[in-house]
C-alpha atoms as a PDB file:
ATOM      1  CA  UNK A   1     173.303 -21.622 -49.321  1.00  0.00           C
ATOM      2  CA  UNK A   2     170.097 -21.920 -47.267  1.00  0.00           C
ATOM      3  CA  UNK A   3     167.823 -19.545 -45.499  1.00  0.00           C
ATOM      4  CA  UNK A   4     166.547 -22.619 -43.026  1.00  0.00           C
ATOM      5  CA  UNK A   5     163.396 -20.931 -43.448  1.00  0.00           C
ATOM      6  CA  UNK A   6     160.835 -23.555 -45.048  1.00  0.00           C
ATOM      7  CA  UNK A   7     158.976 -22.362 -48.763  1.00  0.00           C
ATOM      8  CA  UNK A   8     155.115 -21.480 -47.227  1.00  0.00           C
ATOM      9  CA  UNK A   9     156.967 -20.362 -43.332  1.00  0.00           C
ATOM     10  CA  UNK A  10     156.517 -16.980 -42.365  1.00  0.00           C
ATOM     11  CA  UNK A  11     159.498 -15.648 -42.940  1.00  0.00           C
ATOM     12  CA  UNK A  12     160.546 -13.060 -40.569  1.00  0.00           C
ATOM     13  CA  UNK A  13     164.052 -10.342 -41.619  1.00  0.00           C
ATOM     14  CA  UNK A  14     166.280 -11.549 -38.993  1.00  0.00           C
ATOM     15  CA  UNK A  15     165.863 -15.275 -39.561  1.00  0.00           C
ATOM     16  CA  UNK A  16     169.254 -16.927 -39.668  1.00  0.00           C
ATOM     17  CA  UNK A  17     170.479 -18.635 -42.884  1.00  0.00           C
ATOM     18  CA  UNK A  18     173.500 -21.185 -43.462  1.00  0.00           C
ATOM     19  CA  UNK A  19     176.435 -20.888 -46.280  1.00  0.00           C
ATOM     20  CA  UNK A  20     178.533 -23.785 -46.565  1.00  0.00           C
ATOM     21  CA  UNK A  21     181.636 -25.013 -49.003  1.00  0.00           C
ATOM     22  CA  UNK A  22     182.294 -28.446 -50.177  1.00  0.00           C
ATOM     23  CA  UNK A  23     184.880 -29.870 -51.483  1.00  0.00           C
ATOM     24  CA  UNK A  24     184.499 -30.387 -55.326  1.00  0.00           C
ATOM     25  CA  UNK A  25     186.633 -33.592 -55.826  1.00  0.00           C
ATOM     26  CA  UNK A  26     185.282 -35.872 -53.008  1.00  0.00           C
ATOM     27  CA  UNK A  27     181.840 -33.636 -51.694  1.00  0.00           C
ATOM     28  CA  UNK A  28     183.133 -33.771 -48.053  1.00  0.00           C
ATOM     29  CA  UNK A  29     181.546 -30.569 -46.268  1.00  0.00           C
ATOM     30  CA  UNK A  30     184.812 -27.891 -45.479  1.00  0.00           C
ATOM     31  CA  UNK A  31     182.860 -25.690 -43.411  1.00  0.00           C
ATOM     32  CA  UNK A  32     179.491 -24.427 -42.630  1.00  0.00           C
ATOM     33  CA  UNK A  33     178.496 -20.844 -40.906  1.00  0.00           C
ATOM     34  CA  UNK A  34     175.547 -19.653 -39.913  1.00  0.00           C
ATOM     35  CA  UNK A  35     174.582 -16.479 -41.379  1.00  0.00           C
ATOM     36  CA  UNK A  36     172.751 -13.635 -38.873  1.00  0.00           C
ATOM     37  CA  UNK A  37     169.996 -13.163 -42.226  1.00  0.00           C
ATOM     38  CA  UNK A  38     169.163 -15.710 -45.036  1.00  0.00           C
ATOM     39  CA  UNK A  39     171.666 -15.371 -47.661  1.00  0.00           C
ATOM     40  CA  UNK A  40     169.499 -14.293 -51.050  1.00  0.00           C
ATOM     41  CA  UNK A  41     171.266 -15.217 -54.137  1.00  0.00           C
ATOM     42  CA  UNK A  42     174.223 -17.311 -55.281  1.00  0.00           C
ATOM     43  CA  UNK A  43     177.884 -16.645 -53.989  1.00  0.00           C
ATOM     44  CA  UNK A  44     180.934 -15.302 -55.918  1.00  0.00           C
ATOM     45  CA  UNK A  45     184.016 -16.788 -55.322  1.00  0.00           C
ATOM     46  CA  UNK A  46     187.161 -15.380 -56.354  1.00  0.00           C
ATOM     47  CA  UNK A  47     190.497 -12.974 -55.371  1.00  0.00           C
ATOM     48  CA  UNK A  48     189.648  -9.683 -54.351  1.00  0.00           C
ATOM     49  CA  UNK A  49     193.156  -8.543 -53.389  1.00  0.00           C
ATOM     50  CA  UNK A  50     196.082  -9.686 -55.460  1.00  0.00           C
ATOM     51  CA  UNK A  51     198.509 -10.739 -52.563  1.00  0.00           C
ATOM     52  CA  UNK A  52     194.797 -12.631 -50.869  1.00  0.00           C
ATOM     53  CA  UNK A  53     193.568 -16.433 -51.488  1.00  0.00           C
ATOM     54  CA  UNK A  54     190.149 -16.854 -52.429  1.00  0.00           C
ATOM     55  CA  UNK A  55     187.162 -15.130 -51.067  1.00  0.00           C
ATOM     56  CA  UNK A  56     183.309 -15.948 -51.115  1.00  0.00           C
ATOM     57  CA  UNK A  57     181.094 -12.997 -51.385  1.00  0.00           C
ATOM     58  CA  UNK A  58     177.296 -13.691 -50.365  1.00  0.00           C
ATOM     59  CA  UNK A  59     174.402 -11.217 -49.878  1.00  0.00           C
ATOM     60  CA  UNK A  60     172.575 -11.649 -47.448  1.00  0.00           C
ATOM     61  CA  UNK A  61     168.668 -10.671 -46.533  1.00  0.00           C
ATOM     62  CA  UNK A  62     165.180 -11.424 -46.816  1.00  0.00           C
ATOM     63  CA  UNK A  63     163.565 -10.632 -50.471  1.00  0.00           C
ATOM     64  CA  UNK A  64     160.502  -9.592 -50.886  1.00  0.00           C
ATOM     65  CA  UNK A  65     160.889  -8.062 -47.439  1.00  0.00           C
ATOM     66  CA  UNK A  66     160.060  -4.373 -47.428  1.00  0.00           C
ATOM     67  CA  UNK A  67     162.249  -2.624 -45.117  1.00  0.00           C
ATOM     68  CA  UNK A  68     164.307  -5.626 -44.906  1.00  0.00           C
ATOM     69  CA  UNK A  69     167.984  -4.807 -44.076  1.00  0.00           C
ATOM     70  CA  UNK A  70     170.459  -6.164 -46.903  1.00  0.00           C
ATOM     71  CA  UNK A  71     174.385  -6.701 -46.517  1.00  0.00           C
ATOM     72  CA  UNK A  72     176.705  -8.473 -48.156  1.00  0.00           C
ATOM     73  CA  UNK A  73     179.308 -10.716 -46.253  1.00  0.00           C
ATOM     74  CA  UNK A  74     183.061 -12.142 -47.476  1.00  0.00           C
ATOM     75  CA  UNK A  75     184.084 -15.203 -45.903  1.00  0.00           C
ATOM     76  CA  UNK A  76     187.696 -16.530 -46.259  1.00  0.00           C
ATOM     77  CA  UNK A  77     186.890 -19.453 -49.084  1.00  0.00           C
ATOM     78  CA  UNK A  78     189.500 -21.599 -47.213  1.00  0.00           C
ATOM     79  CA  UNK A  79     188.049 -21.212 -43.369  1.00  0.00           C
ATOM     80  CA  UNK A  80     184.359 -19.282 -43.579  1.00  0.00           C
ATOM     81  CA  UNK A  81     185.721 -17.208 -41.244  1.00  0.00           C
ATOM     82  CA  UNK A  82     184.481 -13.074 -41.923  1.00  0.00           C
ATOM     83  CA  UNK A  83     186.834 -11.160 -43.603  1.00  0.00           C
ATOM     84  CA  UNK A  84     184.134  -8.123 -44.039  1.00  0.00           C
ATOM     85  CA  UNK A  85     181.083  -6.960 -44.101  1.00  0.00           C
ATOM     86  CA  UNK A  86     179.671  -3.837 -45.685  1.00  0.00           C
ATOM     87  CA  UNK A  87     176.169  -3.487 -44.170  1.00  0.00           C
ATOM     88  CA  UNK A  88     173.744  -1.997 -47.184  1.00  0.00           C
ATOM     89  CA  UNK A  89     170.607  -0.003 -46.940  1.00  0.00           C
ATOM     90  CA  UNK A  90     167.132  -1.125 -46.207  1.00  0.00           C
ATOM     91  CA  UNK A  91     165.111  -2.323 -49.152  1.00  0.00           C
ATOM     92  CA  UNK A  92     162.811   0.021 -50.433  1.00  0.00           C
ATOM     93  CA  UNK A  93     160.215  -1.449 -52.241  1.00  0.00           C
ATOM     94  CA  UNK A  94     159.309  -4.941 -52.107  1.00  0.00           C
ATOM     95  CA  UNK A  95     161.876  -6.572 -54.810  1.00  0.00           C
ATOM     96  CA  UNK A  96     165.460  -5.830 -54.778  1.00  0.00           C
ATOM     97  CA  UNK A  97     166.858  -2.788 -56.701  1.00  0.00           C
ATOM     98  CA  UNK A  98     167.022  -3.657 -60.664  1.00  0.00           C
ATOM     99  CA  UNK A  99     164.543  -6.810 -60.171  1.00  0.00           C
ATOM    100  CA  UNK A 100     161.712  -4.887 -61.479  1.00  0.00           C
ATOM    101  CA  UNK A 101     163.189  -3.091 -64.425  1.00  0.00           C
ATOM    102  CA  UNK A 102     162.580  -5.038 -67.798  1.00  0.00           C
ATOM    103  CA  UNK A 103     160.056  -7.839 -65.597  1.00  0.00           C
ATOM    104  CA  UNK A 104     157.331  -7.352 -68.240  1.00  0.00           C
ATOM    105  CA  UNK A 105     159.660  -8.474 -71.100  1.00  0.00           C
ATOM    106  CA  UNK A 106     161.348 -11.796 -68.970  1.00  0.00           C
END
């Protein structure tokens, strides 16, 4: 997961990110796609239909973006091709929803 977007760049919404899968036993690269936001957090791989293979489920946006749009993407954990895409609501404040709650105490 990368947001090709170096640490102190200005970071603009739209900037494209990159999600890719490796292959665990040997580390060869099994695909790479390029992501129309920068993906924001770690993926989660698993079945999400019983009769389905695997499926990789990454949200994607800028954080720390207000007004930043934020969606969250399923790519086929075999092929990175797009199985879906349900396209969320703006952010509203200027950490994601549940980031501030309990901060003080972290």
């Amino acid at each position: 997961v990368a947001n090709n977007v170096p640490p102190l760049a200005d970071k603009q919404a739209n900037s494209e990110g990159t999600l890719s899968a490796f292959n665990v036993s040997d580390g060869k690269l099994l695909w790479k796609v390029t992501t129309p936001r920068p993906p924001n957090n770690a993926p989660a791989i698993g079945k999400i239909r019983k009769d389905g293979g695997l499926t990789v489920v990454q949200p994607i946006g800028q954080q720390v973006m207000q007004g930043a749009p934020t969606d969250v993407y399923a790519y086929d954990a075999d092929t990175g091709d797009v199985q879906w895409v349900f396209n969320g609501p703006k952010q509203k404040g200027i950490l994601q929803a549940g980031d501030l709650e309990g901060l003080s105490v972290r």
